[in-house]
C-alpha atoms as a PDB file:
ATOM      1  CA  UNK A   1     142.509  18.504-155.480  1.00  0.00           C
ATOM      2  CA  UNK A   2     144.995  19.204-152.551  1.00  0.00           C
ATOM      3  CA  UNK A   3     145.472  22.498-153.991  1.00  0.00           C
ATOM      4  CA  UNK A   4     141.690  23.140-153.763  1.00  0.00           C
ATOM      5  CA  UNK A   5     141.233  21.882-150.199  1.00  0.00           C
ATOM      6  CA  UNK A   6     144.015  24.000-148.953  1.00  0.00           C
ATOM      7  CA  UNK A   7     142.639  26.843-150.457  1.00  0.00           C
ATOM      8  CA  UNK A   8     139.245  26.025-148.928  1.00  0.00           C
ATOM      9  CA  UNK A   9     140.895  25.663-145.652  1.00  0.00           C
ATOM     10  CA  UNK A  10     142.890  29.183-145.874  1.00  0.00           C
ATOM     11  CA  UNK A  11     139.753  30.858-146.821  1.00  0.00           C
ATOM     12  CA  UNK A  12     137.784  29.590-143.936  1.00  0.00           C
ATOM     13  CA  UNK A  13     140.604  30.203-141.232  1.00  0.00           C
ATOM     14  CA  UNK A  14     140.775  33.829-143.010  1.00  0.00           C
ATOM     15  CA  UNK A  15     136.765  34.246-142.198  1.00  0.00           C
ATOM     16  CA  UNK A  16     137.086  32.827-138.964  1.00  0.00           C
ATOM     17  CA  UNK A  17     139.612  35.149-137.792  1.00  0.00           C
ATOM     18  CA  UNK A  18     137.714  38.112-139.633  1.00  0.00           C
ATOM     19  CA  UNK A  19     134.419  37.065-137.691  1.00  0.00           C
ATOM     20  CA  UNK A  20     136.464  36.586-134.380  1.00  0.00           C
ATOM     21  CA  UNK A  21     137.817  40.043-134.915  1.00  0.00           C
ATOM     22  CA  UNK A  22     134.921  41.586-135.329  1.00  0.00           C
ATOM     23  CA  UNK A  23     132.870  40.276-132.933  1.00  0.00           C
ATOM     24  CA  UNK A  24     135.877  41.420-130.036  1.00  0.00           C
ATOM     25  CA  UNK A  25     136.053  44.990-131.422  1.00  0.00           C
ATOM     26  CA  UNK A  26     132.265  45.615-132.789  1.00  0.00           C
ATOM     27  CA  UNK A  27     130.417  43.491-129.882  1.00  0.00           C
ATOM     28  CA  UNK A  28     133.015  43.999-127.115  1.00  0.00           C
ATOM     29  CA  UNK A  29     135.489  47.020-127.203  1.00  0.00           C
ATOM     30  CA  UNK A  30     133.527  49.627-129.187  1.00  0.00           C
ATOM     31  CA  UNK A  31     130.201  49.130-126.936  1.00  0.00           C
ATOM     32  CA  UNK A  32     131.987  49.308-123.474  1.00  0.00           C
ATOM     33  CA  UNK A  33     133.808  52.213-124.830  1.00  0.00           C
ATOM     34  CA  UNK A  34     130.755  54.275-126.106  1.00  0.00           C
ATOM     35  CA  UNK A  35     129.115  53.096-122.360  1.00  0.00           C
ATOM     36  CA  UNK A  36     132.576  54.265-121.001  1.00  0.00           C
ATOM     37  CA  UNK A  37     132.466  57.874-122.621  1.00  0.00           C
ATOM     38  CA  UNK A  38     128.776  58.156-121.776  1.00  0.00           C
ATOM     39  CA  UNK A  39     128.806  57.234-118.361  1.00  0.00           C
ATOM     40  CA  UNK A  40     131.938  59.179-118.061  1.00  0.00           C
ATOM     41  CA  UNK A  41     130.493  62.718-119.803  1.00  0.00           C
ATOM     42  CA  UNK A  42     126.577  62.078-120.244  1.00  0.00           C
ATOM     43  CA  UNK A  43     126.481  60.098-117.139  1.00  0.00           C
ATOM     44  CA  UNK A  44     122.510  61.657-116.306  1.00  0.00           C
ATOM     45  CA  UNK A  45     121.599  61.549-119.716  1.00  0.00           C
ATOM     46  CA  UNK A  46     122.835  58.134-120.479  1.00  0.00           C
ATOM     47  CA  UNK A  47     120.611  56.465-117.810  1.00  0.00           C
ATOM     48  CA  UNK A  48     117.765  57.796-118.866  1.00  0.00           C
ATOM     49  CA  UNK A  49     117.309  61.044-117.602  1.00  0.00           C
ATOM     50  CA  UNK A  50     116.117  60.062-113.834  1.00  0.00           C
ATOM     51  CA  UNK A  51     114.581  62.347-111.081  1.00  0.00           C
ATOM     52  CA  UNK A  52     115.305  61.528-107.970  1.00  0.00           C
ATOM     53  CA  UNK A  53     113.495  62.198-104.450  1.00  0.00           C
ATOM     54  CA  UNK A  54     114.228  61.048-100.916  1.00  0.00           C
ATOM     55  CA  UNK A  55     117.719  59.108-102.325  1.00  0.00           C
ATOM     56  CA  UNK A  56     115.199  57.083-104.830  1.00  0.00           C
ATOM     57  CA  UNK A  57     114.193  57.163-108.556  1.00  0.00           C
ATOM     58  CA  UNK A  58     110.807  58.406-109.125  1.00  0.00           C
ATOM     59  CA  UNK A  59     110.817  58.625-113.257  1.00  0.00           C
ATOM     60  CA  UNK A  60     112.791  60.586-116.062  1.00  0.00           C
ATOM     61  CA  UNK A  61     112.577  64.061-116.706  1.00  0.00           C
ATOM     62  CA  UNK A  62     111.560  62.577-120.590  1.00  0.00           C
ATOM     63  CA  UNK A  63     108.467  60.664-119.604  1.00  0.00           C
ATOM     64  CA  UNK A  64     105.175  61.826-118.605  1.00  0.00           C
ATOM     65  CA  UNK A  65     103.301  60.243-115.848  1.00  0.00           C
ATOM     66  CA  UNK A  66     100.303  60.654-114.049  1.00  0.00           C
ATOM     67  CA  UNK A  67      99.476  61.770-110.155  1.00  0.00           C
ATOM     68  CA  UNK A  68      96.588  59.662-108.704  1.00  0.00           C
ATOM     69  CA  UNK A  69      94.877  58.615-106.129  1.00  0.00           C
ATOM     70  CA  UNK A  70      95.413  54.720-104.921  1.00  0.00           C
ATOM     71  CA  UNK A  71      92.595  52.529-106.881  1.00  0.00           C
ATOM     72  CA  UNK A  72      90.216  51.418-104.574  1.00  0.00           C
ATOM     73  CA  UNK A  73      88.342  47.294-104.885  1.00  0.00           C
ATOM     74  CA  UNK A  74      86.394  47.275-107.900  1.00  0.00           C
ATOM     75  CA  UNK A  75      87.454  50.933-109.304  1.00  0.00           C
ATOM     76  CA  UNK A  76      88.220  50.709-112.856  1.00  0.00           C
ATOM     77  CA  UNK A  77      89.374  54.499-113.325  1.00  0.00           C
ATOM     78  CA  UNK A  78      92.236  56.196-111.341  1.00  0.00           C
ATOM     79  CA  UNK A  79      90.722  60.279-109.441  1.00  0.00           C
ATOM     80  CA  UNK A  80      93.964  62.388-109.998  1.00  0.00           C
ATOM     81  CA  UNK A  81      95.340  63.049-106.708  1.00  0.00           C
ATOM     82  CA  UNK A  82      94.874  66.836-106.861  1.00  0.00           C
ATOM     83  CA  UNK A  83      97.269  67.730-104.226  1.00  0.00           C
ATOM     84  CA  UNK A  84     100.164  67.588-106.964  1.00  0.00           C
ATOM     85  CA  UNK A  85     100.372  69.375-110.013  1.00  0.00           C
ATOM     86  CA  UNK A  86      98.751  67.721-113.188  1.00  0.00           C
ATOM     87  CA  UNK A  87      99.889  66.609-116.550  1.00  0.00           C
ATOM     88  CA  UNK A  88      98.608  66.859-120.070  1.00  0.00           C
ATOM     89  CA  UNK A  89      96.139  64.115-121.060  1.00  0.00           C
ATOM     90  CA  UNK A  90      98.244  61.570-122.574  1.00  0.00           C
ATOM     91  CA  UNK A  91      96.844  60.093-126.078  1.00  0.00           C
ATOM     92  CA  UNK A  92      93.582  62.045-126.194  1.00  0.00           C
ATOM     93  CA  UNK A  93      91.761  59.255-124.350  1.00  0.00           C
ATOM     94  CA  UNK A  94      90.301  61.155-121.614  1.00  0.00           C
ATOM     95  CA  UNK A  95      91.435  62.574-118.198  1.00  0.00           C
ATOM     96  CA  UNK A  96      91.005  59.299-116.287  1.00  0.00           C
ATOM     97  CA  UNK A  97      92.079  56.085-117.861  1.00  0.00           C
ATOM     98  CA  UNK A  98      94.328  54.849-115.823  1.00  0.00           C
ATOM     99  CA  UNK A  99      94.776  51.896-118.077  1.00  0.00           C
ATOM    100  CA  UNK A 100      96.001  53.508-120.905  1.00  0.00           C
ATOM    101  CA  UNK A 101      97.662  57.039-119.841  1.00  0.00           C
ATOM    102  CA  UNK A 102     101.172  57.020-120.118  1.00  0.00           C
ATOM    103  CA  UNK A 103     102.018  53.834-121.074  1.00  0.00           C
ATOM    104  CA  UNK A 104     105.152  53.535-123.078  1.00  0.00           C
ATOM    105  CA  UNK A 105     103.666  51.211-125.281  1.00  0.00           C
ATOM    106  CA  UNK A 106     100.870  53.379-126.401  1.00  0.00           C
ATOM    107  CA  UNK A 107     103.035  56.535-127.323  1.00  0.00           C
ATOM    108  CA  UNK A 108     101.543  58.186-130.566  1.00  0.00           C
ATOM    109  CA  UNK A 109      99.130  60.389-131.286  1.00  0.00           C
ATOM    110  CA  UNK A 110      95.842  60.047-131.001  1.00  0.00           C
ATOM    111  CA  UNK A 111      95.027  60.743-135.206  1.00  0.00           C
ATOM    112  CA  UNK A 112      91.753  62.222-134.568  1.00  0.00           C
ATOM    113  CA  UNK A 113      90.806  65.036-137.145  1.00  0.00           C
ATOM    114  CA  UNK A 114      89.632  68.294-135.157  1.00  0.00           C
ATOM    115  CA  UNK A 115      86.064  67.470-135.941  1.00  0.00           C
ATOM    116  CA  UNK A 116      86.238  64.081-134.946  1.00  0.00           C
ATOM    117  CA  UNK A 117      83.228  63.822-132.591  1.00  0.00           C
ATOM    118  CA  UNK A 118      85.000  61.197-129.858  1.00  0.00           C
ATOM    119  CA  UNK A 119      87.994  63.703-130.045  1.00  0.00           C
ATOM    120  CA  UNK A 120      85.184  66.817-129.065  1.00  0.00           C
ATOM    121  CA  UNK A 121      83.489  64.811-126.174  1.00  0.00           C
ATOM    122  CA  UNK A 122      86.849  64.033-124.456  1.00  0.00           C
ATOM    123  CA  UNK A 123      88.006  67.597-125.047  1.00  0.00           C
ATOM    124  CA  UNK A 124      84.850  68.880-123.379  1.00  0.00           C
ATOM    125  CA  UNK A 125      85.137  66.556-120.555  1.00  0.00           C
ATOM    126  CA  UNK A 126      88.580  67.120-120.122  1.00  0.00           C
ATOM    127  CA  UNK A 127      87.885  70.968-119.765  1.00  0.00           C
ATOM    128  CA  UNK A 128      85.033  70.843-117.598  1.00  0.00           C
ATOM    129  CA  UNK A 129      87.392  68.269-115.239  1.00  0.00           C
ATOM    130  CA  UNK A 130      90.333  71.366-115.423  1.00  0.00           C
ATOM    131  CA  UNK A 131      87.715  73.694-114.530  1.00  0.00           C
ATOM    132  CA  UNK A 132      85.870  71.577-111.607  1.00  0.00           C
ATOM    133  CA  UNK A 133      89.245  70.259-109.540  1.00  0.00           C
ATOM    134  CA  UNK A 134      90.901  74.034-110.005  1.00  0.00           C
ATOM    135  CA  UNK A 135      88.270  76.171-108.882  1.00  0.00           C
ATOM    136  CA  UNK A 136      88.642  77.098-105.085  1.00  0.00           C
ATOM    137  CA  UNK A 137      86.567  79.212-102.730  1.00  0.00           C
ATOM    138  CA  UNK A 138      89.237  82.040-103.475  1.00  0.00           C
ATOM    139  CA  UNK A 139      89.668  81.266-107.193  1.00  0.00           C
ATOM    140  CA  UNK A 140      87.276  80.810-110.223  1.00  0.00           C
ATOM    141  CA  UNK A 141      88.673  78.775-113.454  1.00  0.00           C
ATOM    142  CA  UNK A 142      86.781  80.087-116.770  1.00  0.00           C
ATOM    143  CA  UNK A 143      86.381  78.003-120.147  1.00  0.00           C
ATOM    144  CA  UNK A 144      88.427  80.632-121.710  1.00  0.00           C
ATOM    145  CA  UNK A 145      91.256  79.985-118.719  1.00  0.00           C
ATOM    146  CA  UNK A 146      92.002  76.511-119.978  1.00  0.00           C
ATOM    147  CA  UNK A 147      95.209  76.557-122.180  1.00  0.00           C
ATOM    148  CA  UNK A 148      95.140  73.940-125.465  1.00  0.00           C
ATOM    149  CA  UNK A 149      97.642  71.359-123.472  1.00  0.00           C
ATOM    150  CA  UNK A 150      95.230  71.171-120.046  1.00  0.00           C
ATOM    151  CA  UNK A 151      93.132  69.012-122.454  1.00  0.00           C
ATOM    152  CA  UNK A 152      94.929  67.821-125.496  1.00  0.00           C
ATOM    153  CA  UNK A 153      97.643  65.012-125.647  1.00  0.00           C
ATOM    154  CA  UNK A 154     100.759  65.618-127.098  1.00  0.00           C
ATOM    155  CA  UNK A 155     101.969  63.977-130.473  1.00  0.00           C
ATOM    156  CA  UNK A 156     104.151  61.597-128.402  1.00  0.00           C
ATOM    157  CA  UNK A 157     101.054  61.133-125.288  1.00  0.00           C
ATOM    158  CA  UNK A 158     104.067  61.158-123.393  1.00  0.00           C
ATOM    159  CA  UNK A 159     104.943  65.026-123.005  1.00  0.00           C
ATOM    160  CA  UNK A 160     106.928  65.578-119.622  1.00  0.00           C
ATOM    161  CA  UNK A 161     105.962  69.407-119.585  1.00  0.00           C
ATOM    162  CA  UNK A 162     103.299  71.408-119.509  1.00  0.00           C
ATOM    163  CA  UNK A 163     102.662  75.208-120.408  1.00  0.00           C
ATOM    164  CA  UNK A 164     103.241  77.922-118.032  1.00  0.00           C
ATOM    165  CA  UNK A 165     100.012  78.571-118.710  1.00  0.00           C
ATOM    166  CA  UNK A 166      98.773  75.443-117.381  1.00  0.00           C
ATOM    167  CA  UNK A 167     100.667  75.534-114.285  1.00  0.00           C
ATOM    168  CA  UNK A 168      99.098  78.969-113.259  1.00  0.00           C
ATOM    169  CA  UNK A 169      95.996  77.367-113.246  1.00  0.00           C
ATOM    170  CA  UNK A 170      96.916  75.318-110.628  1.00  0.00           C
ATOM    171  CA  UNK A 171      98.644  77.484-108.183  1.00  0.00           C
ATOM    172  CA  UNK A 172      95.348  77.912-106.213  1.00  0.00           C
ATOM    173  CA  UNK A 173      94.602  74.053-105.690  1.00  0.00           C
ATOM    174  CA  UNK A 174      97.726  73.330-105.336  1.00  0.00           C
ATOM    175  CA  UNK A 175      98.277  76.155-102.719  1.00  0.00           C
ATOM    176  CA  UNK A 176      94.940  75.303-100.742  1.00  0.00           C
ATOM    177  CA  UNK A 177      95.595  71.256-100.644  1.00  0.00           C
ATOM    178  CA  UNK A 178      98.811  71.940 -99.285  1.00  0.00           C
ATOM    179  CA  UNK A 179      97.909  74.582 -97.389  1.00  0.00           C
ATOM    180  CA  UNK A 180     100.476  76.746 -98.557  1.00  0.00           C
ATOM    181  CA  UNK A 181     100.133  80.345 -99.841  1.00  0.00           C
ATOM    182  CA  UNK A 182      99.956  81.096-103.090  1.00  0.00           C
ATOM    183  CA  UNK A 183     103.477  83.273-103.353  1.00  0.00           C
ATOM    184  CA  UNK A 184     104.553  80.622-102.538  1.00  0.00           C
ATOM    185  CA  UNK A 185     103.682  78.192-104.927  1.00  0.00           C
ATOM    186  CA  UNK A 186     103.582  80.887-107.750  1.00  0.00           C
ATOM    187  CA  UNK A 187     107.274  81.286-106.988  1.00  0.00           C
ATOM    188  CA  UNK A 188     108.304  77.656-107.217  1.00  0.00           C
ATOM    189  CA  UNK A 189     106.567  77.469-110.942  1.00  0.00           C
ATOM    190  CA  UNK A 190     108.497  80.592-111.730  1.00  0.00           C
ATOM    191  CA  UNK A 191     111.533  78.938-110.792  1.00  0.00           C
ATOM    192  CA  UNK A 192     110.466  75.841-113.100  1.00  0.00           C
ATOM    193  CA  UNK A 193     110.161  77.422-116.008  1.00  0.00           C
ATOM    194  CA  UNK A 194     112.275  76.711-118.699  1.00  0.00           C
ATOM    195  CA  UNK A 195     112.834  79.365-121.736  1.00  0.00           C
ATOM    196  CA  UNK A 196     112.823  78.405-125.342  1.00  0.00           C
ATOM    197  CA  UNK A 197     115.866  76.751-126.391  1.00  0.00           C
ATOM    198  CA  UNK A 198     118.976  79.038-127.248  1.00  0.00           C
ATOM    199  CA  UNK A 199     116.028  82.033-127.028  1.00  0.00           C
ATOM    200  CA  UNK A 200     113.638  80.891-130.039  1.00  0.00           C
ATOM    201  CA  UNK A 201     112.991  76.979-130.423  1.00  0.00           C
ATOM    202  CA  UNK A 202     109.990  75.324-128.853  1.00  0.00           C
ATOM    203  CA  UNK A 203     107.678  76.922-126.016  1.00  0.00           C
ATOM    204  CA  UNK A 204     108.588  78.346-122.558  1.00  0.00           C
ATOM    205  CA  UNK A 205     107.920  75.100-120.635  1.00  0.00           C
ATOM    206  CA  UNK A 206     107.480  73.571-117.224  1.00  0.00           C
ATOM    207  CA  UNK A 207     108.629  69.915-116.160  1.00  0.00           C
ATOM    208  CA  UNK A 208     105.509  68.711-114.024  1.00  0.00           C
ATOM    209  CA  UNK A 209     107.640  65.360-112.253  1.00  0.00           C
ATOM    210  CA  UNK A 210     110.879  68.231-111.004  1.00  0.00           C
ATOM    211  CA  UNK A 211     107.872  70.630-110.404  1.00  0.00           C
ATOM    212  CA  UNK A 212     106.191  67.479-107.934  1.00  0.00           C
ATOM    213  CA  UNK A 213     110.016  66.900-106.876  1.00  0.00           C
ATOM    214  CA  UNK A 214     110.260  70.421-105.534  1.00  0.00           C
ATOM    215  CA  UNK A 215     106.750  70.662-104.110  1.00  0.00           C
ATOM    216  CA  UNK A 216     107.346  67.478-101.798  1.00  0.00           C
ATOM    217  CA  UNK A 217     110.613  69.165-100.637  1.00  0.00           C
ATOM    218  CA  UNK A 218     108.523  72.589 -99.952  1.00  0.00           C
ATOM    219  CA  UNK A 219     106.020  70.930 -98.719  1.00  0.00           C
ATOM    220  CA  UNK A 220     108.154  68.829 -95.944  1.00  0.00           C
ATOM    221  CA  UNK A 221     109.899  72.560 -95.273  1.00  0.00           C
ATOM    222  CA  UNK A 222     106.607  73.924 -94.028  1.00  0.00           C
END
């Protein structure tokens, strides 16, 4: 009977120290080391990727967001502020739902098949939006102008970039609210432009919030 409780007693102190341990190196040491290391050689990366403007955080070069107007009393829908460069619809629910465009909690894709008739009505009004707020005196947008991602979500509906492509388009607008000329602006989406990765993954791309970033500073320059 002794025998038995000591036993008992050894094999509890044993687990005790075993969970004690643990707990120090696999809840303690080994997570303020990994922090360590990644603040230490991923220091960007490992808090989250922010852009900052003016000293301040304005979002992460990983997560969409949209450019609007302020909402004014009793407006249900945000006007994209069209002095800034514009992102891809986010979840294929439109071009002005400010309730539901790039919300983190809604990332996914939309699951619509092609012929999906809500999916063709947003489409449509999403192109005839791209093709109404980028059309200047000097400039004329065309239906067959309007790249896929100017009115398609992504399968996340929280793509960062846009196309090349896309940005084009809105050199004029952009250019005309700002009253900047359009070398100008052409030249700061040239230098935005990322390449595929390593020369032949993905798309030639352009970051829309460090596009924004650099327009400010151009912007405040002129």
């Amino acid at each position: 009977m002794n025998n038995s409780v000591a036993n008992t007693g050894r094999l509890l102190w044993a687990g005790l120290r075993a969970l004690l341990v643990l707990t120090v190196v696999c809840g303690v040491i080994y997570p303020l080391a990994v922090t360590g290391v990644a603040q230490a050689v991923f220091h960007n990366k490992a808090n989250g990727s922010e852009i900052k403007s003016e000293g301040n955080v304005v979002g992460s070069s990983l997560i969409g967001q949209r450019y609007d107007l302020p909402l004014k009393k009793g407006q249900e829908t945000a006007e994209p502020d069209l002095k800034w460069f514009q992102p891809r619809p986010s979840n294929g629910l439109g071009t002005n739902s400010v309730n539901t465009q790039y919300k983190l909690i809604l990332s996914g894709a939309t699951n619509l098949s092609g012929d999906n008739k809500d999916l063709i009505d947003q489409v449509e009004a999403a192109q005839k939006a791209v093709i109404k707020d980028n059309s200047t005196a000097t400039y004329k947008v065309r239906k067959a102008d309007v790249p896929a991602d100017a009115v398609t979500s992504s399968g996340s509906g929280l793509d960062p970039d846009i196309s090349p492509d896309y940005a084009d388009l809105q050199v004029h607008r952009i250019a005309e609210r700002n009253h900047l000329s359009v070398a100008q602006v052409q030249k700061l989406v040239d230098e935005h432009t990322d390449s595929r990765i390593l020369g032949f993954m993905g798309e030639p791309r352009v970051n829309v919030l460090e596009l924004n970033v650099a327009l400010k500073e151009l912007v405040a320059k002129s």
